[in-house]
Protein backbone atom coordinates (compact mmCIF):
# COMPACT_ATOMS: atom_id res chain seq x y z
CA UNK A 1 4.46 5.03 19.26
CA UNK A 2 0.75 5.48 19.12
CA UNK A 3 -0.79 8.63 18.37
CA UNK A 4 -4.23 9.88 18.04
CA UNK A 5 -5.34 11.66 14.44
CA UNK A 6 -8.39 13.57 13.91
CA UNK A 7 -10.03 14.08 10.69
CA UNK A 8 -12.82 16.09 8.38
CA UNK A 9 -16.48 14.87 10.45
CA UNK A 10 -15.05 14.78 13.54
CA UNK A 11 -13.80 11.21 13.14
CA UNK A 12 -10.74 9.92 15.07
CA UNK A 13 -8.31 7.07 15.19
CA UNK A 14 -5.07 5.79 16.56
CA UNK A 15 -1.79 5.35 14.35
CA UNK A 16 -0.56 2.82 16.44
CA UNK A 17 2.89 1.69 14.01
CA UNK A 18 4.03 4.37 11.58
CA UNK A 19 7.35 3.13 10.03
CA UNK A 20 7.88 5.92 7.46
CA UNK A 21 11.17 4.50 5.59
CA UNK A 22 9.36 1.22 4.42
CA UNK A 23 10.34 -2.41 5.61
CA UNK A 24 11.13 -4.67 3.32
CA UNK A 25 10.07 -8.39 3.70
CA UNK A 26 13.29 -9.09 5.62
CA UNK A 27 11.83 -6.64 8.20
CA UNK A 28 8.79 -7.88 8.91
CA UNK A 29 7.91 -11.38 10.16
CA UNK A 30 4.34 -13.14 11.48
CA UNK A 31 3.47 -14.89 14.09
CA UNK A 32 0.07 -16.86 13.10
CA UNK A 33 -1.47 -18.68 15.62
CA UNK A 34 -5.02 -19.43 17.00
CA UNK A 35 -4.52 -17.52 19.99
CA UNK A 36 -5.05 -14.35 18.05
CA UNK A 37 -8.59 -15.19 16.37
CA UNK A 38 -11.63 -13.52 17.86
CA UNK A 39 -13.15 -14.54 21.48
CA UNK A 40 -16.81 -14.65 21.01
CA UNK A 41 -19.18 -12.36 22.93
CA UNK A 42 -20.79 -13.65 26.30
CA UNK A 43 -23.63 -11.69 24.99
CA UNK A 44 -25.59 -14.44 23.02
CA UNK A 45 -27.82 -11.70 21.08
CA UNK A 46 -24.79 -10.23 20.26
CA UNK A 47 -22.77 -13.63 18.69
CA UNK A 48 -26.89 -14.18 17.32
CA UNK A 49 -27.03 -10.41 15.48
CA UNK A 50 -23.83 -10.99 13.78
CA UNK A 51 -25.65 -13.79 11.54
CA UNK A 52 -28.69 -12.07 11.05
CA UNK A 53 -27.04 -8.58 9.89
CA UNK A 54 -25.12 -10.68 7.45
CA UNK A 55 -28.11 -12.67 6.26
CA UNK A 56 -29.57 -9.07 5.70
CA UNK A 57 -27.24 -7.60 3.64
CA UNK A 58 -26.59 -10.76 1.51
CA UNK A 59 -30.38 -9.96 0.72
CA UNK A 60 -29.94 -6.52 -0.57
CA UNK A 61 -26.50 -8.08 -2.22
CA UNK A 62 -26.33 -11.70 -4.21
CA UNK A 63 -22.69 -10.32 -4.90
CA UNK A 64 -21.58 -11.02 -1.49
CA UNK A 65 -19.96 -14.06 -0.16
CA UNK A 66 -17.73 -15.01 2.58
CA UNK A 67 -14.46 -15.88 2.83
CA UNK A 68 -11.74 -16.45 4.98
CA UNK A 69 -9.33 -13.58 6.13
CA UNK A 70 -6.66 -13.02 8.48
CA UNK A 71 -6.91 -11.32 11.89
CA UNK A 72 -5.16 -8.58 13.23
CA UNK A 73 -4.13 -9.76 17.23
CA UNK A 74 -1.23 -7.28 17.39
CA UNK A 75 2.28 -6.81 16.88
CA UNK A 76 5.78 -6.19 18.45
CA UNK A 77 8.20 -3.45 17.16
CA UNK A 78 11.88 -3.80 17.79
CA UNK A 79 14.26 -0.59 17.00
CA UNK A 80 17.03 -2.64 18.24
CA UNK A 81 20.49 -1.23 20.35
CA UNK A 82 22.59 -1.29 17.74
CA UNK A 83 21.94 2.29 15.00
CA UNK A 84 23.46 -0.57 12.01
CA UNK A 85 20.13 -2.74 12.72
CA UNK A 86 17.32 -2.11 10.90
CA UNK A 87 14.06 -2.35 12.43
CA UNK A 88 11.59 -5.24 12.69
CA UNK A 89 8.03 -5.95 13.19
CA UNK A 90 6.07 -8.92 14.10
CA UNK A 91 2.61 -9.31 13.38
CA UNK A 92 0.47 -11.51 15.26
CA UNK A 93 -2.38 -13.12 13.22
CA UNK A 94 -5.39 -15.51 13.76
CA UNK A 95 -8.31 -16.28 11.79
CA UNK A 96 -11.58 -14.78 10.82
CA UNK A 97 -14.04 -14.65 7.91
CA UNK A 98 -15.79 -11.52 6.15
CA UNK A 99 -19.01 -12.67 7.46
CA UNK A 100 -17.91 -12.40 10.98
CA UNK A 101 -16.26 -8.60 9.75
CA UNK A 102 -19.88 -7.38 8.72
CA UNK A 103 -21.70 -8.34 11.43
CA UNK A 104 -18.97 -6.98 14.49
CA UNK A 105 -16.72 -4.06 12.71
CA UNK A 106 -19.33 -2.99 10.21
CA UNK A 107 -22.49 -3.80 12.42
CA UNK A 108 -24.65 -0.71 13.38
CA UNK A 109 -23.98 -1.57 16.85
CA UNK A 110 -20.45 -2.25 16.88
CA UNK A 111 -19.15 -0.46 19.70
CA UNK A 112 -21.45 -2.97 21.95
CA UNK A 113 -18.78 -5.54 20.88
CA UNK A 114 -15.74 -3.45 22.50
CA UNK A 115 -14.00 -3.67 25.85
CA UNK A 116 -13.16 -1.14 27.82
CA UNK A 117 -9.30 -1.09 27.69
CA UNK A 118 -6.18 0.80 26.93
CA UNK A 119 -5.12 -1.99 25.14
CA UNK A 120 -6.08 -2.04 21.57
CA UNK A 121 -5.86 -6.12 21.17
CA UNK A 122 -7.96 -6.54 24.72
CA UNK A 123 -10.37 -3.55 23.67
CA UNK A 124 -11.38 -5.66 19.90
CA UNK A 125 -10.61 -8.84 21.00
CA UNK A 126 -14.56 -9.57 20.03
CA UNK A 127 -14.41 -8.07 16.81
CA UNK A 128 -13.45 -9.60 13.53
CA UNK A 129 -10.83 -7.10 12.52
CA UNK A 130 -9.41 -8.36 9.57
CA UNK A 131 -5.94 -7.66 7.82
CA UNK A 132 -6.24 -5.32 5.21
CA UNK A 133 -3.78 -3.69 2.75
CA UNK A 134 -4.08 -0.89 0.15
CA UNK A 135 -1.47 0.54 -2.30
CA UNK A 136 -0.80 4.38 -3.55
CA UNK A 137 -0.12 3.35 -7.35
CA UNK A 138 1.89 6.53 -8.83
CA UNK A 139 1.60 6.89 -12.85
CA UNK A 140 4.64 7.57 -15.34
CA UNK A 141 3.08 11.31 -15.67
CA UNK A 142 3.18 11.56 -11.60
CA UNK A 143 -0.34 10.99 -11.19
CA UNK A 144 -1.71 9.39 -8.53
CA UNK A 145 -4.67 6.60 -8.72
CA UNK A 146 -7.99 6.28 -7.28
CA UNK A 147 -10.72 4.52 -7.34
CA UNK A 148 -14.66 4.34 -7.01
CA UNK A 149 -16.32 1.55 -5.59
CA UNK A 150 -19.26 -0.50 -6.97
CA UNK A 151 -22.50 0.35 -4.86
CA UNK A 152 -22.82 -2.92 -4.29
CA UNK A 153 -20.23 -4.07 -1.98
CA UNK A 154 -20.37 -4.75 1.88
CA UNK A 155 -17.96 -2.60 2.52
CA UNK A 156 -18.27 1.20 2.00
CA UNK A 157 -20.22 1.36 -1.25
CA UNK A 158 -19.54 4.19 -3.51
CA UNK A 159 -16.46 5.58 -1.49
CA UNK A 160 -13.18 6.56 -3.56
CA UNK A 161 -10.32 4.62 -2.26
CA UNK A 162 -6.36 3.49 -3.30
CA UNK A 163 -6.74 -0.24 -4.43
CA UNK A 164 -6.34 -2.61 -2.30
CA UNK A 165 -7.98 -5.43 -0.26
CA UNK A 166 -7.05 -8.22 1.99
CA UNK A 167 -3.92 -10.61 1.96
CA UNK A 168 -5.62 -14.65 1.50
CA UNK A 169 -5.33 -17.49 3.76
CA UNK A 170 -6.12 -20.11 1.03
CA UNK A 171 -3.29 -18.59 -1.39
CA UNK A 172 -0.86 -20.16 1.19
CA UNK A 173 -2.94 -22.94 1.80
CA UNK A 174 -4.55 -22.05 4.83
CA UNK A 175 -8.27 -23.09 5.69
CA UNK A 176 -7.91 -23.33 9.25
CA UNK A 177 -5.47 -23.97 11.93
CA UNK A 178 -5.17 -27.64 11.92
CA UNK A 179 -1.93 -29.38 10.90
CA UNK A 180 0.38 -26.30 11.77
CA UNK A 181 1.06 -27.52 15.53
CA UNK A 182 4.81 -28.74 15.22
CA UNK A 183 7.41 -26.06 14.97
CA UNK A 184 9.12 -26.68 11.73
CA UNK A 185 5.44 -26.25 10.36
CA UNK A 186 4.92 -23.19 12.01
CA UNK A 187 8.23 -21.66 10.78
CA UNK A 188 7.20 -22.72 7.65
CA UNK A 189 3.52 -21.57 7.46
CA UNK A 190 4.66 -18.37 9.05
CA UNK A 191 7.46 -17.30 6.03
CA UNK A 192 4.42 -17.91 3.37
CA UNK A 193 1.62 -15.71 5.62
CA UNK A 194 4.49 -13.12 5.60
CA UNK A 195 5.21 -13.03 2.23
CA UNK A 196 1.84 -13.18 1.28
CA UNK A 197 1.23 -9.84 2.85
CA UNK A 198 3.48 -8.74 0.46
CA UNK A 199 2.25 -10.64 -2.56
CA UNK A 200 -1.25 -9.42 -1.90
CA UNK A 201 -1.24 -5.93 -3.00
CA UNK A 202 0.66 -6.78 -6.23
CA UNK A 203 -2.33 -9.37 -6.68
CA UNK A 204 -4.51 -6.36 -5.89
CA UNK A 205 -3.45 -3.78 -7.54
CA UNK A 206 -3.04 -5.85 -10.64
CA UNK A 207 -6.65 -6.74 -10.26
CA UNK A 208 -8.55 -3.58 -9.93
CA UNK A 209 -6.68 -1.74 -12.16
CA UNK A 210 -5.28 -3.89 -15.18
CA UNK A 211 -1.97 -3.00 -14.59
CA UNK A 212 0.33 -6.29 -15.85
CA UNK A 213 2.64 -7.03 -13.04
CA UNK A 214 5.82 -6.86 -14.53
CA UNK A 215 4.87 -2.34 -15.25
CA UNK A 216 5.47 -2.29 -11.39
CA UNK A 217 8.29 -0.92 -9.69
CA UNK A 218 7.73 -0.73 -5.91
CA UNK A 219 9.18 2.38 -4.64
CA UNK A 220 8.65 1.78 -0.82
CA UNK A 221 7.01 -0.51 1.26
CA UNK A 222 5.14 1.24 4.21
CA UNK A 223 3.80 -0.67 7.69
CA UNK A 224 1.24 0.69 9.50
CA UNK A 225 -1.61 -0.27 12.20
CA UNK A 226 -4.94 1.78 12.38
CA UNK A 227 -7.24 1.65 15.37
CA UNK A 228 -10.59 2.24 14.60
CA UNK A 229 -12.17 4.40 17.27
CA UNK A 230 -15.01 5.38 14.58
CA UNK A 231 -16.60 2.86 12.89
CA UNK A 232 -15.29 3.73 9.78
CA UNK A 233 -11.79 2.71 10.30
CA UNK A 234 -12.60 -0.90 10.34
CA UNK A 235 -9.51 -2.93 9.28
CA UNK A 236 -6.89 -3.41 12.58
CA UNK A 237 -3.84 -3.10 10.24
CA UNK A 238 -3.45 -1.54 6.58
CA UNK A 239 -0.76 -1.13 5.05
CA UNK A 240 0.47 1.15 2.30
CA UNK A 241 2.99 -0.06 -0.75
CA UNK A 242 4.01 2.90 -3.36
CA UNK A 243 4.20 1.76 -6.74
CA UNK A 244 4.84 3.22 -9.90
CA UNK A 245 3.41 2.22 -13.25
């Protein structure tokens, strides 16, 4: 499944999930749970720099603030025996905040904050690593949209990118994991994180590029996982939804 991509500057990463066809929301299914959120570092000057690189950049920013996200702890892929059955993935989410995401993915000294491991959840299980999406938004005249971002955000200032952003905890009325423990809460919970990954990017794209919801037509739904071996590959899962407007 995983395999390792090289780009322009010598960066590389890991494609850990590529599902090419698209899964629909039938086919994919979460699993959110407070085993998955981050395990602080033993290293107290570590857990310490995390606050003070975030009290930094707020400095240089007033436009930032922090907010709750989900975590990427990993997933399960299941092909299934049977060639009829379609395929199904299972993420495995915790909790983290964008503060926490500055000051371990983003920090200058982020690869302090790995473990040595094969295993990508074991290797980042001190990092934020939050769950990302993006969409490639097709026009009527076969274009394809990009955008510029402000030179004031936390997060790669000035870089073109597809829109995109993060699915929301509180739009599914998460704030932390208290009151989820019994299982019919769980189930529950669970459905609403997973459709909110898919609820997300229409949110987003609608957002950043004025777009009214109902000139969407989704034209695939694409799952992926990134492993970011280079600091610039920051988010532990992205995924891409084609839509054209």
């Amino acid at each position: 499944m995983e395999e390792k991509i090289s780009c322009d500057g010598g960066h590389e990463f890991k494609l850990l999930l590529s599902c090419p066809s698209g899964l629909s929301p039938s086919q994919v299914s979460v699993v959110f749970d407070e085993a998955y959120d981050r395990i602080p570092h033993s290293d107290s000057s570590l857990e310490h720099s995390i606050s003070e690189i975030w009290d930094a950049r707020v400095q240089q920013s007033s436009s930032l603030y922090n907010g709750t996200k989900f975590r990427y702890g990993g997933y399960n892929f299941d092909v299934g025996n049977d060639p009829k059955q379609q395929p199904h993935v299972s993420l495995q989410l915790g909790l983290t905040d964008y503060r926490t995401f500055v000051g371990t993915n983003l920090s200058p000294i982020w690869e302090r904050y790995l473990v040595p491991s094969e295993d990508d959840c074991i290797q980042c299980q001190h990092t934020s690593s939050p769950l990302g999406n993006g969409a490639v938004v097709e026009t009527s005249d076969k274009k394809i949209l990009v955008l510029q971002r402000s030179n004031k955000v936390g997060e790669f200032p000035g870089y073109f990118v597809f829109p995109g952003g993060h699915p929301e905890p509180q739009e599914v009325g998460i704030i932390s994991h208290e009151g989820f423990q019994e299982l019919n809460q769980c189930r529950t919970i669970n459905n609403k994180v997973s459709q909110e990954m898919f609820d997300s990017i229409v949110r987003e794209v609608v957002e950043e590029i004025g777009a009214p919801a109902d000139s969407l037509t989704s034209e695939m739904d694409q799952v992926c996982n990134l492993e970011g071996e280079e600091k610039d590959l920051d988010k532990r899962y992205h995924r891409l939804d084609k839509y054209n407007v």
